[in-house]
PDB file of N, CA and C in Angstrom:
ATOM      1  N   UNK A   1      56.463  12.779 -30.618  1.00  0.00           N
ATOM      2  CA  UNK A   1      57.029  11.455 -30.714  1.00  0.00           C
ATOM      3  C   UNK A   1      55.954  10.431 -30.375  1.00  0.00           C
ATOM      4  N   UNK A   2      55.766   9.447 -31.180  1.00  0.00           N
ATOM      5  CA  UNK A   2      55.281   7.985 -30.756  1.00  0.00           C
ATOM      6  C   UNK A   2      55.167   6.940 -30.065  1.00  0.00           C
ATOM      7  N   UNK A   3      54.900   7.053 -28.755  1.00  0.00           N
ATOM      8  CA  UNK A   3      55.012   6.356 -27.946  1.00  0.00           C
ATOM      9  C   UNK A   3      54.624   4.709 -27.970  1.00  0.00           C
ATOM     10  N   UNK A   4      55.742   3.730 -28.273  1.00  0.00           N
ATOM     11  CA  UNK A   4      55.147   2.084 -28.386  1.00  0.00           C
ATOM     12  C   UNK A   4      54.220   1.849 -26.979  1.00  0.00           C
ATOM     13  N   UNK A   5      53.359   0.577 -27.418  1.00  0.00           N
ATOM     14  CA  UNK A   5      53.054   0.336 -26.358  1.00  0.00           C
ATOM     15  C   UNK A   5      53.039  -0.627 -25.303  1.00  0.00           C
ATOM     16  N   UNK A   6      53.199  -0.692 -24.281  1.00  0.00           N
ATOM     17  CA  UNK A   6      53.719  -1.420 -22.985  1.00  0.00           C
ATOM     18  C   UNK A   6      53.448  -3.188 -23.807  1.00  0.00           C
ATOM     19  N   UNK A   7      54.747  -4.060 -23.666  1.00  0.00           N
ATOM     20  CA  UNK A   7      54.217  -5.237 -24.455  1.00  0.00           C
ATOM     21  C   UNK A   7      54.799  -5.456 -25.055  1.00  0.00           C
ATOM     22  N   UNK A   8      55.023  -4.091 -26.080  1.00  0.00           N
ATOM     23  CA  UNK A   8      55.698  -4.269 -27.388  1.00  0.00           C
ATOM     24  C   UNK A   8      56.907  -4.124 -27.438  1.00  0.00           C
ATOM     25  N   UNK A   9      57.391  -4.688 -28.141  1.00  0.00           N
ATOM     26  CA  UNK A   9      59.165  -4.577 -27.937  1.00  0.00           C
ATOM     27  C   UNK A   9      59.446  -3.597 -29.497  1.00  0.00           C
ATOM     28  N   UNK A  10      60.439  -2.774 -29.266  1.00  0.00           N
ATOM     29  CA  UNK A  10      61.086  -2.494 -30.358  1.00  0.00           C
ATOM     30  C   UNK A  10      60.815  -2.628 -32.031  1.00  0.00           C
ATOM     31  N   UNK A  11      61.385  -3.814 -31.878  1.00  0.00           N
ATOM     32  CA  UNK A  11      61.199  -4.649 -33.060  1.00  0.00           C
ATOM     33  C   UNK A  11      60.321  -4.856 -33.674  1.00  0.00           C
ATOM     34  N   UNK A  12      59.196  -5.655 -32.623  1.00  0.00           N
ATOM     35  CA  UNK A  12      58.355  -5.932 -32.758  1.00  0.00           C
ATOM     36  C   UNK A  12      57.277  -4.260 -33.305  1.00  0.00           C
ATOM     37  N   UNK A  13      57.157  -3.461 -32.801  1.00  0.00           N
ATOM     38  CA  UNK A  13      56.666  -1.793 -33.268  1.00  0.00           C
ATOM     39  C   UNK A  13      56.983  -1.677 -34.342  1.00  0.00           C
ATOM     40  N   UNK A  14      58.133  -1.493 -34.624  1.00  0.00           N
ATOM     41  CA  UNK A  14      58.888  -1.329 -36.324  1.00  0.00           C
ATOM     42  C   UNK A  14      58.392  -1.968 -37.411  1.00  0.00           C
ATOM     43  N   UNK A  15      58.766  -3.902 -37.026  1.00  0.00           N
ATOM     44  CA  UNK A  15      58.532  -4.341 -37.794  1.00  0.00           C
ATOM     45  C   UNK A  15      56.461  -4.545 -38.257  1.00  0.00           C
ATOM     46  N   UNK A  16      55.595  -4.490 -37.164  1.00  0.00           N
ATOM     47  CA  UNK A  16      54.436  -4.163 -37.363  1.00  0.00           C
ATOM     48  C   UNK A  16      53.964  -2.953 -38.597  1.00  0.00           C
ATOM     49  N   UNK A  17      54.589  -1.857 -37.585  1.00  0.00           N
ATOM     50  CA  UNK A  17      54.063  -0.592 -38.057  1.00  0.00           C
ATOM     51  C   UNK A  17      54.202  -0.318 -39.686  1.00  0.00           C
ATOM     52  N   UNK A  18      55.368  -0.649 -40.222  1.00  0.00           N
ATOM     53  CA  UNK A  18      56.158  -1.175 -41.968  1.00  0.00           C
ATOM     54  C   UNK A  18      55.148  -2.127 -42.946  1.00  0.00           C
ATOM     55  N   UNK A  19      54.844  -3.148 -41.978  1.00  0.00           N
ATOM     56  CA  UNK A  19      53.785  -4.175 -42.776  1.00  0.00           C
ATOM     57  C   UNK A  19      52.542  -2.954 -42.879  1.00  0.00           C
ATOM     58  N   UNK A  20      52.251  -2.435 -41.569  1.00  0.00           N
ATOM     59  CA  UNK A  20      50.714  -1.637 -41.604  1.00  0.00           C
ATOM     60  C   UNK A  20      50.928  -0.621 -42.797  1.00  0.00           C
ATOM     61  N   UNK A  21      51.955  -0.078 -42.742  1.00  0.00           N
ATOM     62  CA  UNK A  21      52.068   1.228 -43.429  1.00  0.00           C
ATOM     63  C   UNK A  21      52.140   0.369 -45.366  1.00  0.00           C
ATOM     64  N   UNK A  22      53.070  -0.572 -45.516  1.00  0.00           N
ATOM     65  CA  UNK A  22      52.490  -0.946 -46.921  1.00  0.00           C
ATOM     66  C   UNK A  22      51.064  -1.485 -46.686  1.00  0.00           C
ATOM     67  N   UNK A  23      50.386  -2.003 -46.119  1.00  0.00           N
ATOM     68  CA  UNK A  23      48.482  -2.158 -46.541  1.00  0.00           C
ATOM     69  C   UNK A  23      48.245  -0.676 -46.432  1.00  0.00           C
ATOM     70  N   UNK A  24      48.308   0.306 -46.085  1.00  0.00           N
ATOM     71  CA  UNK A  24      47.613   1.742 -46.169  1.00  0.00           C
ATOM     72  C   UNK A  24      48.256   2.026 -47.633  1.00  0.00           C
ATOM     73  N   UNK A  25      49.849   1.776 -47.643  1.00  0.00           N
ATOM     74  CA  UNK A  25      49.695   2.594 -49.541  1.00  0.00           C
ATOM     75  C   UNK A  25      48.921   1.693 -50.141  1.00  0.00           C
ATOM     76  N   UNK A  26      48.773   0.471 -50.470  1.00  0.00           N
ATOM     77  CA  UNK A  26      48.008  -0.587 -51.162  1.00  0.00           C
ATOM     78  C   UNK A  26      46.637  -0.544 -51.414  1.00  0.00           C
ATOM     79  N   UNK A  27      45.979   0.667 -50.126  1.00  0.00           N
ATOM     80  CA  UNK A  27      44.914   1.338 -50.084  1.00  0.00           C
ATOM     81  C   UNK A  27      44.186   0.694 -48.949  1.00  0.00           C
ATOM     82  N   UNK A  28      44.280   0.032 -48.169  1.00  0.00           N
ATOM     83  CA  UNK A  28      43.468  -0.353 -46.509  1.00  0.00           C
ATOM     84  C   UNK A  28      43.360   0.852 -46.340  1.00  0.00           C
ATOM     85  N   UNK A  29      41.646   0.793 -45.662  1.00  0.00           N
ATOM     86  CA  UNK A  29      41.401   2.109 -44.711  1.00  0.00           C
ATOM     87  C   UNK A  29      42.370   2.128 -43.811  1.00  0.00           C
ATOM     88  N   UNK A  30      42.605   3.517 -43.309  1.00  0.00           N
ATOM     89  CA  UNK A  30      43.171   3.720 -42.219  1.00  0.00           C
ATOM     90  C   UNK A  30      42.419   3.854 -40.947  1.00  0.00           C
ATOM     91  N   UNK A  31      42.729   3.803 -39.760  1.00  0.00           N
ATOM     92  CA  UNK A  31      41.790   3.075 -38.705  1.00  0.00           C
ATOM     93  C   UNK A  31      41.861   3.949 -37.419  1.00  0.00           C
ATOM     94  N   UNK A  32      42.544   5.378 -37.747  1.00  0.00           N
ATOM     95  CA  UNK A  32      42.804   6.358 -37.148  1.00  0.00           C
ATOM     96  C   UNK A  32      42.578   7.664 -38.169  1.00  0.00           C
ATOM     97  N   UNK A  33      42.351   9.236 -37.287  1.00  0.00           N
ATOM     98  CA  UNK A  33      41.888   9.879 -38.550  1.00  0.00           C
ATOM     99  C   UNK A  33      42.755  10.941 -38.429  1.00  0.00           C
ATOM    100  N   UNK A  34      43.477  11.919 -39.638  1.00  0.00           N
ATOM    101  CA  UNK A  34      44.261  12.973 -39.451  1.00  0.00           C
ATOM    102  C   UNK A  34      45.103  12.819 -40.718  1.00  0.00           C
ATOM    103  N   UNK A  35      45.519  13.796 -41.417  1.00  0.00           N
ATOM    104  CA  UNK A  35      46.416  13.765 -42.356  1.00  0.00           C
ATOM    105  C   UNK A  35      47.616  13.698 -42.105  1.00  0.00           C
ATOM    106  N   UNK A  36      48.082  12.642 -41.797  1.00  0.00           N
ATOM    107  CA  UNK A  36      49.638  12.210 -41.731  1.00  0.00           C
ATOM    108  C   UNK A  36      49.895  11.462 -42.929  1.00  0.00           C
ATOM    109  N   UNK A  37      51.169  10.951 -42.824  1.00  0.00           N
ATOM    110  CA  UNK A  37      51.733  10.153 -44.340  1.00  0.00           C
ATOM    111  C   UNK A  37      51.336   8.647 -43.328  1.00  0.00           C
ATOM    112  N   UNK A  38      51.632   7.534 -44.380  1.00  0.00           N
ATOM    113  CA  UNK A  38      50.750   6.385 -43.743  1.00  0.00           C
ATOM    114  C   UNK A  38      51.952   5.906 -42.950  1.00  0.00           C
ATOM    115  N   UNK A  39      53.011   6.194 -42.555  1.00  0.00           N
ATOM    116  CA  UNK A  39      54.431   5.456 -42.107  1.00  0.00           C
ATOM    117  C   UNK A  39      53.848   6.364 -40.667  1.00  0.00           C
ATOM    118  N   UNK A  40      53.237   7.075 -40.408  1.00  0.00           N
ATOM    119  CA  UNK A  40      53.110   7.669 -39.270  1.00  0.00           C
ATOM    120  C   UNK A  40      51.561   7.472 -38.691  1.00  0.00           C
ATOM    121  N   UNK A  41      50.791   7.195 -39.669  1.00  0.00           N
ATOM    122  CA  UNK A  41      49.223   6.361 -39.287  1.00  0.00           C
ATOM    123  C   UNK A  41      49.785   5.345 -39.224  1.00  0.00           C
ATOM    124  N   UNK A  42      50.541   4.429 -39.454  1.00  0.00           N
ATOM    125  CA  UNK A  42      50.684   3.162 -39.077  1.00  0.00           C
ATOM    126  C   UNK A  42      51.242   3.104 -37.667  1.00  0.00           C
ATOM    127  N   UNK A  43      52.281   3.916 -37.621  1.00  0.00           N
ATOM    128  CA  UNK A  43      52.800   3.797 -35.676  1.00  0.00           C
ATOM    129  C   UNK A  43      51.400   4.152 -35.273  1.00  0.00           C
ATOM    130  N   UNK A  44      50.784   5.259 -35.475  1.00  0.00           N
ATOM    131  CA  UNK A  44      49.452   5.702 -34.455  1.00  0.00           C
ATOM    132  C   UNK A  44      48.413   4.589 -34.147  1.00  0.00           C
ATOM    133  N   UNK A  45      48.159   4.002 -35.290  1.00  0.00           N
ATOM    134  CA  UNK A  45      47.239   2.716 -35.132  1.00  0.00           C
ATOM    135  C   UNK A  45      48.417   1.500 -34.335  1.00  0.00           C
ATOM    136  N   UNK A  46      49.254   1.739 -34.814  1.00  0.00           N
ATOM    137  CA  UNK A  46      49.800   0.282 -33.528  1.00  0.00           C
ATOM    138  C   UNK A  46      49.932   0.881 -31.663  1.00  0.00           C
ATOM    139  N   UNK A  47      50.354   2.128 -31.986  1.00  0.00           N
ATOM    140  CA  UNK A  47      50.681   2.554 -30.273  1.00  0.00           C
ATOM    141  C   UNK A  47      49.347   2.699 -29.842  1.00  0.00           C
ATOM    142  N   UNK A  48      48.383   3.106 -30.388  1.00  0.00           N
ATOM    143  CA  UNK A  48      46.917   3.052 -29.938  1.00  0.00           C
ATOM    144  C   UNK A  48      45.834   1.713 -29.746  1.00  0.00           C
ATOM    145  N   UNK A  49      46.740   0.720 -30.408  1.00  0.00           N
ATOM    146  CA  UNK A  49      46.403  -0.429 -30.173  1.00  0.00           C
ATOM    147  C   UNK A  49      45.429  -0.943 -31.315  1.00  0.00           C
ATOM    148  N   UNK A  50      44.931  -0.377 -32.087  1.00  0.00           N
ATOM    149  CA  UNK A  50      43.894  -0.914 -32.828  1.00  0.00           C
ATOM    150  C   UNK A  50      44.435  -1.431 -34.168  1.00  0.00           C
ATOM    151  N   UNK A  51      45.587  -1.801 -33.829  1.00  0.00           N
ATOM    152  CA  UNK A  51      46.423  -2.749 -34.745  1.00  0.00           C
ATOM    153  C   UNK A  51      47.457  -3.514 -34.201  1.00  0.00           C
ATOM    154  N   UNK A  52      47.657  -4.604 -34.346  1.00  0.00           N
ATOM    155  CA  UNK A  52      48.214  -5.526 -33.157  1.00  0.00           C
ATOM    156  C   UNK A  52      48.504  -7.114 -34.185  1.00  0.00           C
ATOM    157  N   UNK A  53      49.582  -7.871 -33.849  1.00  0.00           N
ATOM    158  CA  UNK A  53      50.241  -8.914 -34.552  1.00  0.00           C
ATOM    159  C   UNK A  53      49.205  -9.767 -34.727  1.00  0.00           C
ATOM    160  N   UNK A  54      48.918 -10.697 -35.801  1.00  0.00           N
ATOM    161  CA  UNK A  54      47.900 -11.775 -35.465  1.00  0.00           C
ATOM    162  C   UNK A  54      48.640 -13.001 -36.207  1.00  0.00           C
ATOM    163  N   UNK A  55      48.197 -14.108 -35.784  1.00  0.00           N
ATOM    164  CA  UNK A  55      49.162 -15.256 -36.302  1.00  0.00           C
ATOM    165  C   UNK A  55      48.423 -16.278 -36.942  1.00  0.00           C
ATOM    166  N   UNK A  56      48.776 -16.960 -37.951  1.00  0.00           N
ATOM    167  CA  UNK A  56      48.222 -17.611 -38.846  1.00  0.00           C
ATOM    168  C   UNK A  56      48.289 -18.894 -39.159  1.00  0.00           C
ATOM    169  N   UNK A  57      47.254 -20.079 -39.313  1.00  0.00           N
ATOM    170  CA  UNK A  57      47.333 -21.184 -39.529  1.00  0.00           C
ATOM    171  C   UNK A  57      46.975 -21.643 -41.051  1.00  0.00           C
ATOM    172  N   UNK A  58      47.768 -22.632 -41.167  1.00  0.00           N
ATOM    173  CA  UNK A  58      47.176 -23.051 -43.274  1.00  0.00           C
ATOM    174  C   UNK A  58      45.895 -23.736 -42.542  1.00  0.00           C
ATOM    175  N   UNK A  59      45.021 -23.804 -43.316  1.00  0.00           N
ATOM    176  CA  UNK A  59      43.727 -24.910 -43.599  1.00  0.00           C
ATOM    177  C   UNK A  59      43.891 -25.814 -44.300  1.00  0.00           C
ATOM    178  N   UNK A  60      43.198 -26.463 -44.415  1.00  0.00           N
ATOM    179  CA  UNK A  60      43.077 -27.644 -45.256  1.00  0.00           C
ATOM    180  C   UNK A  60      43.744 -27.130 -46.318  1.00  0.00           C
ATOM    181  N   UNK A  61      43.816 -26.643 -46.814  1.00  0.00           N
ATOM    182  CA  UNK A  61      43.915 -26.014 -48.332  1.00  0.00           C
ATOM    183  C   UNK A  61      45.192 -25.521 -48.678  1.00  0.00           C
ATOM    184  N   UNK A  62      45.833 -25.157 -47.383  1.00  0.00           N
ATOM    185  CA  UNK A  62      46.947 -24.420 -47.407  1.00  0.00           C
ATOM    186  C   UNK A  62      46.972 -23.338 -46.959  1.00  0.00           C
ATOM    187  N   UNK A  63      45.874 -22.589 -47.078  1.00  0.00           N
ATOM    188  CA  UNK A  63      45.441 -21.264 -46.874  1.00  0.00           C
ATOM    189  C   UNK A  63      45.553 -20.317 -45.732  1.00  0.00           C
ATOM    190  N   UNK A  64      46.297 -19.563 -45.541  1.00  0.00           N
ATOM    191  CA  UNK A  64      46.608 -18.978 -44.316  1.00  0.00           C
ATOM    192  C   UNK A  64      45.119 -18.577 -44.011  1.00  0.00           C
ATOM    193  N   UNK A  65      45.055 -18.766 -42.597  1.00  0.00           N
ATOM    194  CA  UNK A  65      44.188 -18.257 -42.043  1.00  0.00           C
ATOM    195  C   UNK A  65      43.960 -17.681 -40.674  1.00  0.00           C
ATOM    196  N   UNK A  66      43.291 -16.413 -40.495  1.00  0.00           N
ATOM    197  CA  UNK A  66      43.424 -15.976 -39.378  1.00  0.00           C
ATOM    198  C   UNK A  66      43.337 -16.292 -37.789  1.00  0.00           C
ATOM    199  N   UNK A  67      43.696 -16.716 -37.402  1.00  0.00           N
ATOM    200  CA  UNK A  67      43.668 -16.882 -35.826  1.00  0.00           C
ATOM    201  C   UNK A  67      42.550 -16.290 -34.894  1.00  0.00           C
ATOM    202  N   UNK A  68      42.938 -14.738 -34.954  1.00  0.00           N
ATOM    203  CA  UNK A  68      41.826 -13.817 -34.194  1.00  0.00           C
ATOM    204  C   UNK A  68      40.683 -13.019 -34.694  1.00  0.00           C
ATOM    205  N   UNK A  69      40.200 -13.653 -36.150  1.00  0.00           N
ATOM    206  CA  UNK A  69      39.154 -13.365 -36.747  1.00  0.00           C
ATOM    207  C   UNK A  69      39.424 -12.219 -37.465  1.00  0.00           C
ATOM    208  N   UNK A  70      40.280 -11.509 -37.972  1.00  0.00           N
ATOM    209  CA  UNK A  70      40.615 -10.691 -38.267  1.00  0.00           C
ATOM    210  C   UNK A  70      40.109 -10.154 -39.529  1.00  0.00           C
ATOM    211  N   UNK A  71      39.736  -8.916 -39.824  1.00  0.00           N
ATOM    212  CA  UNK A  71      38.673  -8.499 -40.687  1.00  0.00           C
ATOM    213  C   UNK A  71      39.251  -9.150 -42.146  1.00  0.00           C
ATOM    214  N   UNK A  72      38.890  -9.201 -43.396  1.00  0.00           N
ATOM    215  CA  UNK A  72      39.675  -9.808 -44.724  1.00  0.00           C
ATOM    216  C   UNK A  72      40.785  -8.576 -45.090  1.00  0.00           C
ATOM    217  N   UNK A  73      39.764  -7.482 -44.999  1.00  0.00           N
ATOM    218  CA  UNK A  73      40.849  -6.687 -45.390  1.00  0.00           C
ATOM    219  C   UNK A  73      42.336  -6.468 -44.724  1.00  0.00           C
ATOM    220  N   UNK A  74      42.219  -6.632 -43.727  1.00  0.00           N
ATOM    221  CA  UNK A  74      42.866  -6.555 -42.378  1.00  0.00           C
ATOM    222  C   UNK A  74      44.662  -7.660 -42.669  1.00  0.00           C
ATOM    223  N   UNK A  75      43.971  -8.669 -43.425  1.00  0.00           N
ATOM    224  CA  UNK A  75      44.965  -9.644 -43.442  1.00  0.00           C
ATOM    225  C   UNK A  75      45.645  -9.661 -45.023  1.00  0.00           C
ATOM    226  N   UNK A  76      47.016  -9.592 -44.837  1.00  0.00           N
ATOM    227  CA  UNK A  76      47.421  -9.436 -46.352  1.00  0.00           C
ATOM    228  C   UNK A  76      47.321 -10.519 -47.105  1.00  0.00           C
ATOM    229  N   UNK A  77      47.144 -10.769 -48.408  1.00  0.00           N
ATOM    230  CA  UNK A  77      47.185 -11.862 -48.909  1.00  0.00           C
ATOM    231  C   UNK A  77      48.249 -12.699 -49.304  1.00  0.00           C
ATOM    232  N   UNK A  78      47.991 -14.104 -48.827  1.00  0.00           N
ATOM    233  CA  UNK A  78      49.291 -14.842 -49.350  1.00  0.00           C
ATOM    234  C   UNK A  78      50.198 -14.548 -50.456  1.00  0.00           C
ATOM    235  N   UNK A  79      51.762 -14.662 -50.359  1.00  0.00           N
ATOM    236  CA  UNK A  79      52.288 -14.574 -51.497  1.00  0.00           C
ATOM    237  C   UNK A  79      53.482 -15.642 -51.516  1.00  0.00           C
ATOM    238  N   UNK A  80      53.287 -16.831 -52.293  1.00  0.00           N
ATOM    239  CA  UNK A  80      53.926 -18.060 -52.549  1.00  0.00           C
ATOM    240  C   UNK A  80      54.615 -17.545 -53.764  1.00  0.00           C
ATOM    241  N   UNK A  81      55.841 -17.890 -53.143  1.00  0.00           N
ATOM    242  CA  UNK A  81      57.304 -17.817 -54.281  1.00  0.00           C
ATOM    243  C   UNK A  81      57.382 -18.688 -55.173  1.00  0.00           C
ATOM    244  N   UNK A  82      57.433 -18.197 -56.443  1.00  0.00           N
ATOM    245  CA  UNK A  82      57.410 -19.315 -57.570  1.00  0.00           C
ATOM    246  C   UNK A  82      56.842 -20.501 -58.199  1.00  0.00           C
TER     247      UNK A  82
END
């Protein structure tokens, strides 16, 4: 079993680990190593910490942008409705 980690609430684990796990099918490296399916590299990289919420500001431009420097790949790309 997967242990969350101290911090994290529930929710907050789930709803992380779901976003992580679609960038791994989408093809993001994975950031932990072992043949698991990516719904289970994604909890491992969040309970291990080397994946963690980051929050985002528009720029000038509109453009979300990362807060904690966060690698490009790292950050999903905007998707504006319609």
């Amino acid at each position: 079993m997967i242990q969350r980690p101290l911090g994290v609430g529930t929710f907050e684990f789930v709803v992380l680990s779901s976003l992580r796990a679609a960038q791994l099918m989408r093809g993001c490296r994975p950031k932990v190593e072992g043949a698991h399916k990516a719904t289970v590299i994604a909890q491992l990289e969040v309970s291990e910490g080397k994946v963690v919420q980051s929050f985002t500001l528009p720029d000038t431009n509109g453009t979300p942008t990362a807060i904690d420097g966060a690698a490009s790949e790292d950050v999903p790309a905007p998707v504006h409705p319609g």
